[in-house]
N, C-alpha and C. Protein backbone atom coordinates (compact mmCIF):
# COMPACT_ATOMS: atom_id res chain seq x y z
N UNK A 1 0.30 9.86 -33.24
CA UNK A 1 0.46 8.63 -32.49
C UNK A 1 -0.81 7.80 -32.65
N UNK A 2 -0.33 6.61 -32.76
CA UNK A 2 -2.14 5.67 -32.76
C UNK A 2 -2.59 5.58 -31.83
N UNK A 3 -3.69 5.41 -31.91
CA UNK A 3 -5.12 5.46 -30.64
C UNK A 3 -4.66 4.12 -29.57
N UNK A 4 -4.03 2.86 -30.82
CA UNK A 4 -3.36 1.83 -29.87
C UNK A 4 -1.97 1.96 -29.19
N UNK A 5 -1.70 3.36 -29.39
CA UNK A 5 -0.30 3.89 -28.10
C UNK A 5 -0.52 4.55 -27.12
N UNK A 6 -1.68 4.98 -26.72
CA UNK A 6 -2.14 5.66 -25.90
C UNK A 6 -1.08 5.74 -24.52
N UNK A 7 -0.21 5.83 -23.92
CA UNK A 7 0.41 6.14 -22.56
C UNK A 7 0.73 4.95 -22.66
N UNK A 8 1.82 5.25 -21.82
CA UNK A 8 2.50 4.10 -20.81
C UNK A 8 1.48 3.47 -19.44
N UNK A 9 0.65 4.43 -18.96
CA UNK A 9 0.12 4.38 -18.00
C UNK A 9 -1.21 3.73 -17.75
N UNK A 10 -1.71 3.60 -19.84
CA UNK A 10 -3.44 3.57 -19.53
C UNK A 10 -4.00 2.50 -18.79
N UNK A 11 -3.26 1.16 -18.82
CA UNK A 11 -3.95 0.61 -18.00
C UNK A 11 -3.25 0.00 -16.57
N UNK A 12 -2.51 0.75 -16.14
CA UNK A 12 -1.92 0.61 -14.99
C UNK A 12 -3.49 1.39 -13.76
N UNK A 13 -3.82 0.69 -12.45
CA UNK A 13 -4.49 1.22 -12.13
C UNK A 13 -3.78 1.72 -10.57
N UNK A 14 -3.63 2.81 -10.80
CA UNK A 14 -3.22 3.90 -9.87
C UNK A 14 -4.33 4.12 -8.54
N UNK A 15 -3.73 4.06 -7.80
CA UNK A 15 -4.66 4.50 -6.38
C UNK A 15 -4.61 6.20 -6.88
N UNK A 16 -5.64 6.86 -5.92
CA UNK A 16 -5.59 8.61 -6.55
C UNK A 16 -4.29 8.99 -5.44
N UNK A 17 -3.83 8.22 -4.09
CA UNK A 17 -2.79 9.26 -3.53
C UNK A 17 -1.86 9.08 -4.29
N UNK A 18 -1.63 7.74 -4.89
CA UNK A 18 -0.15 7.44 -5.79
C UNK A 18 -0.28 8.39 -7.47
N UNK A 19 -1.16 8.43 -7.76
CA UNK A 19 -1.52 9.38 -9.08
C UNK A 19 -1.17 10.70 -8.57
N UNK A 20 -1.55 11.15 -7.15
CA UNK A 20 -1.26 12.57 -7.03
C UNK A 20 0.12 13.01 -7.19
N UNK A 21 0.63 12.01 -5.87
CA UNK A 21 2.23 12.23 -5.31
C UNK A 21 2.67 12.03 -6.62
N UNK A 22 2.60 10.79 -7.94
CA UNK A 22 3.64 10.99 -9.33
C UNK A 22 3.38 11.88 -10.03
N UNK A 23 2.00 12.54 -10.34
CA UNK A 23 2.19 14.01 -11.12
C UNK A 23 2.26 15.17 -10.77
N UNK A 24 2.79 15.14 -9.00
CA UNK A 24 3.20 16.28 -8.52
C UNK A 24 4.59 16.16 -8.65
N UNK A 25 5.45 15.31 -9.11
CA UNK A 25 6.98 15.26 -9.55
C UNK A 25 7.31 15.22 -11.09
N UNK A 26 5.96 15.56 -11.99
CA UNK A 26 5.76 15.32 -13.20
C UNK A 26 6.81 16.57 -13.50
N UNK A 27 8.18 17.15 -14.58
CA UNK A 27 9.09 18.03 -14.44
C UNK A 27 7.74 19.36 -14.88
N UNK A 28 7.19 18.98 -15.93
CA UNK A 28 6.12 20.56 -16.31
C UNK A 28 5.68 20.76 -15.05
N UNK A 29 5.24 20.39 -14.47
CA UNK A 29 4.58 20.92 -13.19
C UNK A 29 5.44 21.21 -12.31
N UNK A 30 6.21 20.21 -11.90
CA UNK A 30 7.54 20.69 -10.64
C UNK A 30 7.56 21.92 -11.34
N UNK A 31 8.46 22.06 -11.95
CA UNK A 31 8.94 23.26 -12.62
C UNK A 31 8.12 24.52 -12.83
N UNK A 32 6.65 24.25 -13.41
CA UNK A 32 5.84 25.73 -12.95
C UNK A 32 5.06 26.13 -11.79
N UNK A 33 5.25 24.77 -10.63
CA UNK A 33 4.59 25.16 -9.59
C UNK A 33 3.43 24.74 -8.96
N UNK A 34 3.37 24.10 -10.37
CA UNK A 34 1.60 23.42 -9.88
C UNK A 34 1.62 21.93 -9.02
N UNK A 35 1.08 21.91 -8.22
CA UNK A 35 0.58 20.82 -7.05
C UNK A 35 -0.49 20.93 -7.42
N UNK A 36 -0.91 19.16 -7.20
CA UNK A 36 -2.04 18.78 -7.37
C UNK A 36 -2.86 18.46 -5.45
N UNK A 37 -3.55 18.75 -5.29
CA UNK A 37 -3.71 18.77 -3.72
C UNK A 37 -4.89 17.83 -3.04
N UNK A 38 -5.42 17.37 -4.20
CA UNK A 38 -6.71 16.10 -3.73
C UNK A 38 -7.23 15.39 -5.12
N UNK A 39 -7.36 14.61 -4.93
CA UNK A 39 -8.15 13.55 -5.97
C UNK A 39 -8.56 12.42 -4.98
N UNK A 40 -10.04 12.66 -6.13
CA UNK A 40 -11.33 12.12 -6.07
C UNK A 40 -11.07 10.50 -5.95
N UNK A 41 -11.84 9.25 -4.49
CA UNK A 41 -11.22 8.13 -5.33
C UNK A 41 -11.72 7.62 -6.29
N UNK A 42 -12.94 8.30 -7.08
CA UNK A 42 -13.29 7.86 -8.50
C UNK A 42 -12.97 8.71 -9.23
N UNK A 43 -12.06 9.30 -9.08
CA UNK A 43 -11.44 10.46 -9.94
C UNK A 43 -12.07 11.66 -10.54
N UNK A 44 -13.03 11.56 -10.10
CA UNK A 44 -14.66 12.44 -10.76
C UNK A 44 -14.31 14.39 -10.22
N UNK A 45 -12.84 14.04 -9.04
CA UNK A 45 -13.08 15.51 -8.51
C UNK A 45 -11.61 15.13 -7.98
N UNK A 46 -10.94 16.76 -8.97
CA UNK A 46 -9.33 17.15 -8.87
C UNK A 46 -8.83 18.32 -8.84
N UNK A 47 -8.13 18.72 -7.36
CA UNK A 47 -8.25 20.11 -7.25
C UNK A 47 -6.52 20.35 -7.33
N UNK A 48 -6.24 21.65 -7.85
CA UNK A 48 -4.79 21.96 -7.92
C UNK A 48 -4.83 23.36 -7.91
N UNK A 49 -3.65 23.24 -7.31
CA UNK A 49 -3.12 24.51 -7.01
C UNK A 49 -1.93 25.42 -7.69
N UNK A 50 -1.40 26.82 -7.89
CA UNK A 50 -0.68 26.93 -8.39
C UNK A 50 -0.40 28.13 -7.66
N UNK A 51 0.91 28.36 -6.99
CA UNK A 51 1.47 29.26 -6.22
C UNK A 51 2.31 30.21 -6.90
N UNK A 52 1.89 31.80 -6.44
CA UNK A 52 2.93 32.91 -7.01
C UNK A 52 4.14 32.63 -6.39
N UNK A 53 5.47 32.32 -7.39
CA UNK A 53 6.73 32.55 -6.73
C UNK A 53 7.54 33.02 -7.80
N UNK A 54 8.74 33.26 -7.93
CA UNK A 54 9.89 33.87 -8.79
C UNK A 54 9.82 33.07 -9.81
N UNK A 55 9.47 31.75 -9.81
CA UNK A 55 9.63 31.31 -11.42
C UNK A 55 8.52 31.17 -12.19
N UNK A 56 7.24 31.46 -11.43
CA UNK A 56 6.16 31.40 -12.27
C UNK A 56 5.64 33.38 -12.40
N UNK A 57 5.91 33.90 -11.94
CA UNK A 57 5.68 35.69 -12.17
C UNK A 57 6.12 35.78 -14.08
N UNK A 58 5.55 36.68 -14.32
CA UNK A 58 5.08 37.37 -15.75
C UNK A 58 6.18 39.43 -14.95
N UNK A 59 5.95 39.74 -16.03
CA UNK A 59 6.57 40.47 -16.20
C UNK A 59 6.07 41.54 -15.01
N UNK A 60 4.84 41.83 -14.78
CA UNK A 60 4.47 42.39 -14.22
C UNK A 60 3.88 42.49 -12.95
N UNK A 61 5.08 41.02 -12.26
CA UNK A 61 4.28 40.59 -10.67
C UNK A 61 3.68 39.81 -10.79
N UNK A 62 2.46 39.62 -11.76
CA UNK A 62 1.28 38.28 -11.89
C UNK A 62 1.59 37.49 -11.63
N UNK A 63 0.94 36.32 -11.50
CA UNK A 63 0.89 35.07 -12.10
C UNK A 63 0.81 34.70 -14.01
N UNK A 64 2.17 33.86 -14.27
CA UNK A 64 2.20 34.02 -15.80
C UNK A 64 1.16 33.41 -16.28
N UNK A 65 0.50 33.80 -17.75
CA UNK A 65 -0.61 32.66 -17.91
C UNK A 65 -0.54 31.66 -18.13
N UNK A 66 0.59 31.37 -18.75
CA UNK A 66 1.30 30.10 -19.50
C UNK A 66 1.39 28.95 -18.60
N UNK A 67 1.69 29.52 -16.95
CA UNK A 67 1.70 28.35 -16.21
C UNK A 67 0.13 27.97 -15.61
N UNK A 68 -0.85 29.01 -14.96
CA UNK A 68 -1.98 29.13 -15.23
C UNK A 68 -2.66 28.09 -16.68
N UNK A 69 -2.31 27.90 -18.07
CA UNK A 69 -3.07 27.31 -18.49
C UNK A 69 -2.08 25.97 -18.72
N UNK A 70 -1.37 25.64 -17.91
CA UNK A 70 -0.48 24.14 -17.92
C UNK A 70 -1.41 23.77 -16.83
N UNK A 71 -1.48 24.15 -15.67
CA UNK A 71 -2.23 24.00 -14.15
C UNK A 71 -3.63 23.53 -14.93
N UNK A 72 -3.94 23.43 -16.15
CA UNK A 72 -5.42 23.04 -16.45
C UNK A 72 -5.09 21.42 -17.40
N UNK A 73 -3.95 21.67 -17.66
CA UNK A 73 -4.30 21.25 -19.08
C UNK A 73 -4.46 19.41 -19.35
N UNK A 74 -3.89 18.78 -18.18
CA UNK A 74 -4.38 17.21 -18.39
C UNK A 74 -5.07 16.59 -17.78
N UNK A 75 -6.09 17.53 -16.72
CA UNK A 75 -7.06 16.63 -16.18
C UNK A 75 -8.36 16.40 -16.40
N UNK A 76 -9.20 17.11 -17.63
CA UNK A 76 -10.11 16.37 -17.75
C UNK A 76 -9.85 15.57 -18.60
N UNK A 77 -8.88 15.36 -19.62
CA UNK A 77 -8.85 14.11 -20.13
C UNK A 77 -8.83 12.93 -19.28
N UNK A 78 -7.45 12.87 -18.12
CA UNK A 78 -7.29 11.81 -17.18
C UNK A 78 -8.21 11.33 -16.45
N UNK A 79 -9.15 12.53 -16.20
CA UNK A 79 -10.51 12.08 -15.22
C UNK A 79 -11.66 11.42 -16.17
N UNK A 80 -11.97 11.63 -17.42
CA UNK A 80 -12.61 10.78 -18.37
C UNK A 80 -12.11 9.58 -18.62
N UNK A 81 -10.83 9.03 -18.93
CA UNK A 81 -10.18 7.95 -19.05
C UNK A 81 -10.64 7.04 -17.77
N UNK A 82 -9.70 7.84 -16.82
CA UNK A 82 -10.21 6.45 -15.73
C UNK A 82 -11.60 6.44 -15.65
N UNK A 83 -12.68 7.35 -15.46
CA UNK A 83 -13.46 6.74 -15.84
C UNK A 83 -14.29 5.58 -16.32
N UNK A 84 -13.98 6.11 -18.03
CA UNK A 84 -14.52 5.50 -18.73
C UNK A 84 -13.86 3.82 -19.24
N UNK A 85 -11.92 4.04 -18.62
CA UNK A 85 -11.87 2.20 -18.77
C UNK A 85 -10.70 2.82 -19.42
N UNK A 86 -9.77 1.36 -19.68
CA UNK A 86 -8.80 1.43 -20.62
C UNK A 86 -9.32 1.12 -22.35
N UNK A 87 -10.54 0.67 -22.61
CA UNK A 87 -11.21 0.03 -23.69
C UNK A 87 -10.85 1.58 -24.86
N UNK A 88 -11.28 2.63 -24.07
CA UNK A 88 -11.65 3.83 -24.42
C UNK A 88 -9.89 4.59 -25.05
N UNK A 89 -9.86 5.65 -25.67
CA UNK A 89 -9.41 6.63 -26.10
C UNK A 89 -9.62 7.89 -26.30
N UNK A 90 -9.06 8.63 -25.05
CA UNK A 90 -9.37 10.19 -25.07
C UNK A 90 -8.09 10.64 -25.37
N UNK A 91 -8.50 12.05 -25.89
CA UNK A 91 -7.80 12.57 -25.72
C UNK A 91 -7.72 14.61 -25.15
N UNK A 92 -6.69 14.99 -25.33
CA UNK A 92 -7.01 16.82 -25.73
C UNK A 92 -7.18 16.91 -26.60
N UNK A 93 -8.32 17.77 -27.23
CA UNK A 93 -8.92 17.98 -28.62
C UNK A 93 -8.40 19.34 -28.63
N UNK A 94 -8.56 20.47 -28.15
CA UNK A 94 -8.28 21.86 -28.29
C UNK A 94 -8.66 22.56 -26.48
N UNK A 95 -8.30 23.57 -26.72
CA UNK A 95 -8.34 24.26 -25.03
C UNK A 95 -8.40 25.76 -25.39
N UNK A 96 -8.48 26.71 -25.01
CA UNK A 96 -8.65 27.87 -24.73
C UNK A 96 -9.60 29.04 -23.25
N UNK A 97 -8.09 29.64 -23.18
CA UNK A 97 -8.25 30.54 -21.96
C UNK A 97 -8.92 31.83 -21.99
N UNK A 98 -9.38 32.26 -21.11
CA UNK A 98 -9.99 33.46 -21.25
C UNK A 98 -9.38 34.61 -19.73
N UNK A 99 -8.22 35.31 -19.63
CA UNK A 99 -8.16 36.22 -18.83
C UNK A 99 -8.86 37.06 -18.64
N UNK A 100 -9.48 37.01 -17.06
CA UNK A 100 -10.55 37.62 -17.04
C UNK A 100 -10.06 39.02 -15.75
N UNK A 101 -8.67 38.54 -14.90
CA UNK A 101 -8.15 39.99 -14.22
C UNK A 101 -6.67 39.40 -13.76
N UNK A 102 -5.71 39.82 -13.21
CA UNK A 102 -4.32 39.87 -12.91
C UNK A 102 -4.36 38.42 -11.46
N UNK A 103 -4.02 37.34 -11.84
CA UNK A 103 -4.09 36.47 -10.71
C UNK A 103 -2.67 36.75 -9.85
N UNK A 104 -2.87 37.82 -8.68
CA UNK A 104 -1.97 38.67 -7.77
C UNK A 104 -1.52 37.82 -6.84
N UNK A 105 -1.66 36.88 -6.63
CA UNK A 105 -1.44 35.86 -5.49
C UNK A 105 -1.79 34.17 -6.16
N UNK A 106 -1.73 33.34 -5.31
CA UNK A 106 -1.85 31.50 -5.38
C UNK A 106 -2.90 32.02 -5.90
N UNK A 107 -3.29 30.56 -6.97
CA UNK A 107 -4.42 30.31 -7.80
C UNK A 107 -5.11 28.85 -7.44
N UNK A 108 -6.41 28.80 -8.07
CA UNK A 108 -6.83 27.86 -7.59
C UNK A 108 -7.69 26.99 -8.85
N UNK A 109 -7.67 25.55 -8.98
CA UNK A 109 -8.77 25.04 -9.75
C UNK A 109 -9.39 23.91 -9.30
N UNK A 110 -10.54 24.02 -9.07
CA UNK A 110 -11.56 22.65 -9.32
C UNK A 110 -11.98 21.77 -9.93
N UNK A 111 -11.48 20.98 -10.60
CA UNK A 111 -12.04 19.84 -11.79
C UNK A 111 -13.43 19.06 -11.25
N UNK A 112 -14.14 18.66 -11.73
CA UNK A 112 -15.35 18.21 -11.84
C UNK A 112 -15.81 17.51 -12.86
N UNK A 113 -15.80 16.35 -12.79
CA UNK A 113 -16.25 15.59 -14.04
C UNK A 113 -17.89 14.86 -13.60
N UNK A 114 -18.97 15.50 -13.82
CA UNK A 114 -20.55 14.70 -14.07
C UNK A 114 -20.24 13.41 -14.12
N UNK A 115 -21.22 12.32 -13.42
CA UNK A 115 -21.35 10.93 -14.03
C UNK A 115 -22.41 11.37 -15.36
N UNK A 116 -22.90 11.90 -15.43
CA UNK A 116 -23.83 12.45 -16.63
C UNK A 116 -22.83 12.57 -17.69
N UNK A 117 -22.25 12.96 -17.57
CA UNK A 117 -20.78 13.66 -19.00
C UNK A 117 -20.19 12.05 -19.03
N UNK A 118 -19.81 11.16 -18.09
CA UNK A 118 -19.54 10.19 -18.68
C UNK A 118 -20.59 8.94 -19.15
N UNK A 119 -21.88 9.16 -19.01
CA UNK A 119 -22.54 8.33 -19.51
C UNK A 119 -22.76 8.99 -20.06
N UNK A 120 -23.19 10.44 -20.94
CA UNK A 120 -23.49 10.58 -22.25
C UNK A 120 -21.96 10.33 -23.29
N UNK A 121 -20.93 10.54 -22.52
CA UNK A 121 -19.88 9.66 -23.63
C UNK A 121 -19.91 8.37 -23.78
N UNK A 122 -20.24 7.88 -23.06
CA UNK A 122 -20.54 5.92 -23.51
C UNK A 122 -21.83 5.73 -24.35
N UNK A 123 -22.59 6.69 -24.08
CA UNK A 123 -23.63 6.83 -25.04
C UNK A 123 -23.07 7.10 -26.54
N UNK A 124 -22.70 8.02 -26.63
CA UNK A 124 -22.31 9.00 -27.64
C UNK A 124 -21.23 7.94 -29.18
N UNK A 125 -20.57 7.35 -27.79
CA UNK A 125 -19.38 6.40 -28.62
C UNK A 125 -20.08 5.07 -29.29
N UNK A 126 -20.81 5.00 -29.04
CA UNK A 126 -21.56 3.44 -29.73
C UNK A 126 -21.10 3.09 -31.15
N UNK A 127 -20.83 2.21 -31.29
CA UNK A 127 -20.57 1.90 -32.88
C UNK A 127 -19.44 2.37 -33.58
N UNK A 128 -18.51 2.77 -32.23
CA UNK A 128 -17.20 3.51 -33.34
C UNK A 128 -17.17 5.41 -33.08
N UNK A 129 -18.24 5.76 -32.78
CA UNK A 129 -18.47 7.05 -33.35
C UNK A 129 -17.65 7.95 -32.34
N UNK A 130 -16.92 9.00 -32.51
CA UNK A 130 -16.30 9.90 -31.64
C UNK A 130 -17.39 10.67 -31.25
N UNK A 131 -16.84 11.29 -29.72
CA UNK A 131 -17.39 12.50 -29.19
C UNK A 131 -16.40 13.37 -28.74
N UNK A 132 -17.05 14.34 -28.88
CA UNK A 132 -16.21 15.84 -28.49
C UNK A 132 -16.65 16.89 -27.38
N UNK A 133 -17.10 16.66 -25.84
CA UNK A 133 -17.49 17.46 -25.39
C UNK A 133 -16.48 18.33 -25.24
N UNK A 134 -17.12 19.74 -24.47
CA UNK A 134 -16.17 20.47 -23.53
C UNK A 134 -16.35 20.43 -22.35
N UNK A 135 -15.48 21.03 -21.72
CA UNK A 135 -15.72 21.10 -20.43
C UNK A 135 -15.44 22.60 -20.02
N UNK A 136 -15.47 23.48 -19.16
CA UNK A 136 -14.99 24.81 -18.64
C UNK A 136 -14.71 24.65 -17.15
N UNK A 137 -13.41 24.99 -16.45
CA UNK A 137 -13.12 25.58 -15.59
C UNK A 137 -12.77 26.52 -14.85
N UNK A 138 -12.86 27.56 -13.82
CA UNK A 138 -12.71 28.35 -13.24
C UNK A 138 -11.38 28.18 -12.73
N UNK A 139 -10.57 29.13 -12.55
CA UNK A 139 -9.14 29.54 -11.79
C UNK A 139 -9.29 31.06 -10.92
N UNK A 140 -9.61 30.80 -9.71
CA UNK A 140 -9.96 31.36 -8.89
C UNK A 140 -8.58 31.76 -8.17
N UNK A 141 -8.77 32.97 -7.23
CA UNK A 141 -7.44 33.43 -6.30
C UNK A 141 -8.57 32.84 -4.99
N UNK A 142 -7.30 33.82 -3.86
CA UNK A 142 -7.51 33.21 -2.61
C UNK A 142 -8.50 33.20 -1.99
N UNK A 143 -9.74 34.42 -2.81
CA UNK A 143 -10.55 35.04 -2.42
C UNK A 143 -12.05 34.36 -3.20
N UNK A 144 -11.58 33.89 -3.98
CA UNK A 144 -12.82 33.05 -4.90
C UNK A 144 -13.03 33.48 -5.75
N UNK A 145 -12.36 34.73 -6.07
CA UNK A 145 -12.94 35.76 -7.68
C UNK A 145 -12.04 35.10 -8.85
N UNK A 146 -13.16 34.55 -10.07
CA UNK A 146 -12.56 34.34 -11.19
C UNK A 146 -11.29 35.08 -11.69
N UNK A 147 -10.72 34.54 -11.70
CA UNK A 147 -9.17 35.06 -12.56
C UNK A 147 -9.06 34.75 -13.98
N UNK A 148 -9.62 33.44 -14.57
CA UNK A 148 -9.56 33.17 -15.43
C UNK A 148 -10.40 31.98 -15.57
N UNK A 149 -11.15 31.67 -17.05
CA UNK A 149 -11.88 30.47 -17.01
C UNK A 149 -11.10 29.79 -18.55
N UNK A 150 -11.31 28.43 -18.26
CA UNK A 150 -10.04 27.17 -19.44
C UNK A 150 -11.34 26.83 -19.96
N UNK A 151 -11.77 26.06 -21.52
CA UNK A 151 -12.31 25.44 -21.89
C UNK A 151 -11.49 24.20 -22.36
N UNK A 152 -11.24 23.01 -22.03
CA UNK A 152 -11.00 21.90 -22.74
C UNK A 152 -11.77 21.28 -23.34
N UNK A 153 -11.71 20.79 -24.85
CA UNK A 153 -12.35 19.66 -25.12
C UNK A 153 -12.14 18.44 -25.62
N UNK A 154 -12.24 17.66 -25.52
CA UNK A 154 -12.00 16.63 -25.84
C UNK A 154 -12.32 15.25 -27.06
N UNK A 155 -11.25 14.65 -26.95
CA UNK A 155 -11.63 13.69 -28.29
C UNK A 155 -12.01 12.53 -27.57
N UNK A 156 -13.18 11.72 -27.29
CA UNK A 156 -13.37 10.47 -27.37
C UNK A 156 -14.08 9.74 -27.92
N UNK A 157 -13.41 8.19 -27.78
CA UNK A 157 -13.78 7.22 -29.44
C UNK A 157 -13.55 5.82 -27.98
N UNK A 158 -14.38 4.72 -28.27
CA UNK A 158 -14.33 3.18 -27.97
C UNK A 158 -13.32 2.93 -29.08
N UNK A 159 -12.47 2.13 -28.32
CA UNK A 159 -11.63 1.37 -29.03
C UNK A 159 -11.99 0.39 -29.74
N UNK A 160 -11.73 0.10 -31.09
CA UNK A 160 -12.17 -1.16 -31.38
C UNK A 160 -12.07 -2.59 -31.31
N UNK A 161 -13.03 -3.38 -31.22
CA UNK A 161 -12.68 -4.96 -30.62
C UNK A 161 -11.81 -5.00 -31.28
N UNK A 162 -10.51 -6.02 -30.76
CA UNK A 162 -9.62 -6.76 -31.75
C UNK A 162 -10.25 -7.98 -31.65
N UNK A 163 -10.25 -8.96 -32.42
CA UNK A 163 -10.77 -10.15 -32.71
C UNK A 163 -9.68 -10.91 -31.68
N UNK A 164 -9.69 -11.84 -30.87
CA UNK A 164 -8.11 -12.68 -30.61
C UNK A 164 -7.84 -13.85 -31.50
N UNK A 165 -6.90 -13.47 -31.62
CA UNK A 165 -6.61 -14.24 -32.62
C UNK A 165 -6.28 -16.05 -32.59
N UNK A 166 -6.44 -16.06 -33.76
CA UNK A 166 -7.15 -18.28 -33.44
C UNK A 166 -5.96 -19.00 -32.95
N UNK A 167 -6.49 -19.35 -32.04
CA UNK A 167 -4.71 -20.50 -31.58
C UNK A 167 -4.79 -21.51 -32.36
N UNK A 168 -2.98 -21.08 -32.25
CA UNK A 168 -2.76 -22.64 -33.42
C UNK A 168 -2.98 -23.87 -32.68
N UNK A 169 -2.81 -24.86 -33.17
CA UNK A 169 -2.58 -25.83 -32.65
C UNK A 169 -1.30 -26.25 -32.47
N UNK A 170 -0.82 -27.10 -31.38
CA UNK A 170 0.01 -27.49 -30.75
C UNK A 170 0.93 -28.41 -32.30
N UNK A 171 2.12 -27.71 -32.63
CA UNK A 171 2.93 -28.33 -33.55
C UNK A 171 2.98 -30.22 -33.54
N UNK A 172 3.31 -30.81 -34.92
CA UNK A 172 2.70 -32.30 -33.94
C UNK A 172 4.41 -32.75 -34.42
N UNK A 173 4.68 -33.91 -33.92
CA UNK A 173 6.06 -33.86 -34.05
C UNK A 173 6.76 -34.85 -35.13
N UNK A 174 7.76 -34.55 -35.23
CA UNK A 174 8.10 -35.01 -36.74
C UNK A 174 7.89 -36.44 -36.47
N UNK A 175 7.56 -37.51 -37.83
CA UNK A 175 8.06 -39.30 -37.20
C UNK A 175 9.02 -39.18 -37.28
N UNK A 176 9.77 -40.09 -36.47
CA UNK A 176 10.49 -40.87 -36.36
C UNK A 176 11.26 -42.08 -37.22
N UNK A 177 12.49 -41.93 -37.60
CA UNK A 177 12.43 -42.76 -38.27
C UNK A 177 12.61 -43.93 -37.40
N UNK A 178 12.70 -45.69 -37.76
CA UNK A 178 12.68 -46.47 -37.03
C UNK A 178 14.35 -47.01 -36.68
N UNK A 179 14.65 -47.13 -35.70
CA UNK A 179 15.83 -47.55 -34.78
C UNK A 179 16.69 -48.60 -36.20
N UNK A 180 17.93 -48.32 -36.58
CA UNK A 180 18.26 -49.60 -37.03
C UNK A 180 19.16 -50.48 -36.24
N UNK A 181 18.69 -51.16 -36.96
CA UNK A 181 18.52 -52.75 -35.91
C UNK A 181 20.63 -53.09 -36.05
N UNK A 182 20.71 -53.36 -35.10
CA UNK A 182 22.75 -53.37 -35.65
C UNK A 182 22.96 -54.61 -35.78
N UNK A 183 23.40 -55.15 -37.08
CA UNK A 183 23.53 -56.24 -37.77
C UNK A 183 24.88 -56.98 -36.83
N UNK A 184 24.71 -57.88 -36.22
CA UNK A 184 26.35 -58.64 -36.02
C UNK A 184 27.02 -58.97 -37.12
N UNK A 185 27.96 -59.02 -37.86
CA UNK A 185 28.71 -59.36 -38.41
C UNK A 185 29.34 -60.94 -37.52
N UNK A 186 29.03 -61.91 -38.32
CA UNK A 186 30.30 -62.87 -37.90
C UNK A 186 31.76 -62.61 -37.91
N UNK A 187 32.33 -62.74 -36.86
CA UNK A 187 33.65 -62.92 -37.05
C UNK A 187 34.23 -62.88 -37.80
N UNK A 188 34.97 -62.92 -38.33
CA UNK A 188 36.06 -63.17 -40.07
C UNK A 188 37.51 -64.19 -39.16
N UNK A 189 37.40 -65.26 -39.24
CA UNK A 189 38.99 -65.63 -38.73
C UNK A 189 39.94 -65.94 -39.89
């Protein structure tokens, strides 16, 4: 997809309760469970949740991982974006999980995005140039013990100026030809 298709959404500006309440009806999430339960109103801090029930369990009682690493997977891009503007283009670059013990009960994550991480990406992007940080998060149970930690990282690039383009000038209108004049004919008797 081009960098100039980016979402339907990018520059719509969302309050964070109206961002929450629509991607808590988002179907991937309805469907595996995950609620989003606070956002930041500079979006800098996004916490979600993900509850053990019958459709998210793994074979063995757990929590599956699969829904565990969906519960991660689009918010530090979204929290860099608003951020950083609609000018910008992020994206998911790559992600990887690390199971670290059996998440036996509700799970938990903290997003955290630095104003540091976004001014070294406005730094970073100057002139065109992409950046790729990562980021790492924790997925904690009820108790606070790591269950699992996500690395996302990301693609971002400044969009490039478009020039606007030169207005025409106002079409000028055709002449006219001149009125003809209606000859009387004399009579004929």
């Amino acid at each position: 997809m081009s960098s100039t298709r980016q979402g339907l959404l990018r520059d719509v500006k969302l309050p964070p309760g109206v961002f929450r309440r629509g991607i808590n009806l988002w179907p991937p999430f309805l469907g595996a469970g995950v609620r989003v339960t606070r956002v930041a109103g500079d979006y800098r801090e996004i916490d979600v949740t993900l509850k053990l029930g019958l459709l998210n369990r793994n074979y063995f009682g757990t929590q599956f991982g699969g829904s565990m690493f969906a519960m991660t997977d689009p918010f530090f891009a979204l929290m860099m974006l608003r951020n950083l503007g609609p000018e910008y283009v992020v994206w998911d670059r790559a992600g990887a999980i690390r199971y670290l013990k059996p998440g036996r009960g509700d799970v938990y994550a903290r997003f955290r995005l630095a104003a540091a991480a976004v001014a070294r990406a406005r730094a970073a992007t100057t002139r065109g140039r992409k950046h790729e940080p990562t980021f790492t998060v924790a997925i904690v149970d009820g108790d606070g013990a790591t269950i699992a930690e996500v690395d996302k990282t990301l693609y971002v690039r400044r969009r490039p100026e478009t020039p606007k383009p030169a207005r025409k000038p106002a079409p000028k209108a055709a002449p006219q030809a001149p009125a003809k004049s209606a000859s009387r004919r004399p009579a004929q008797a």
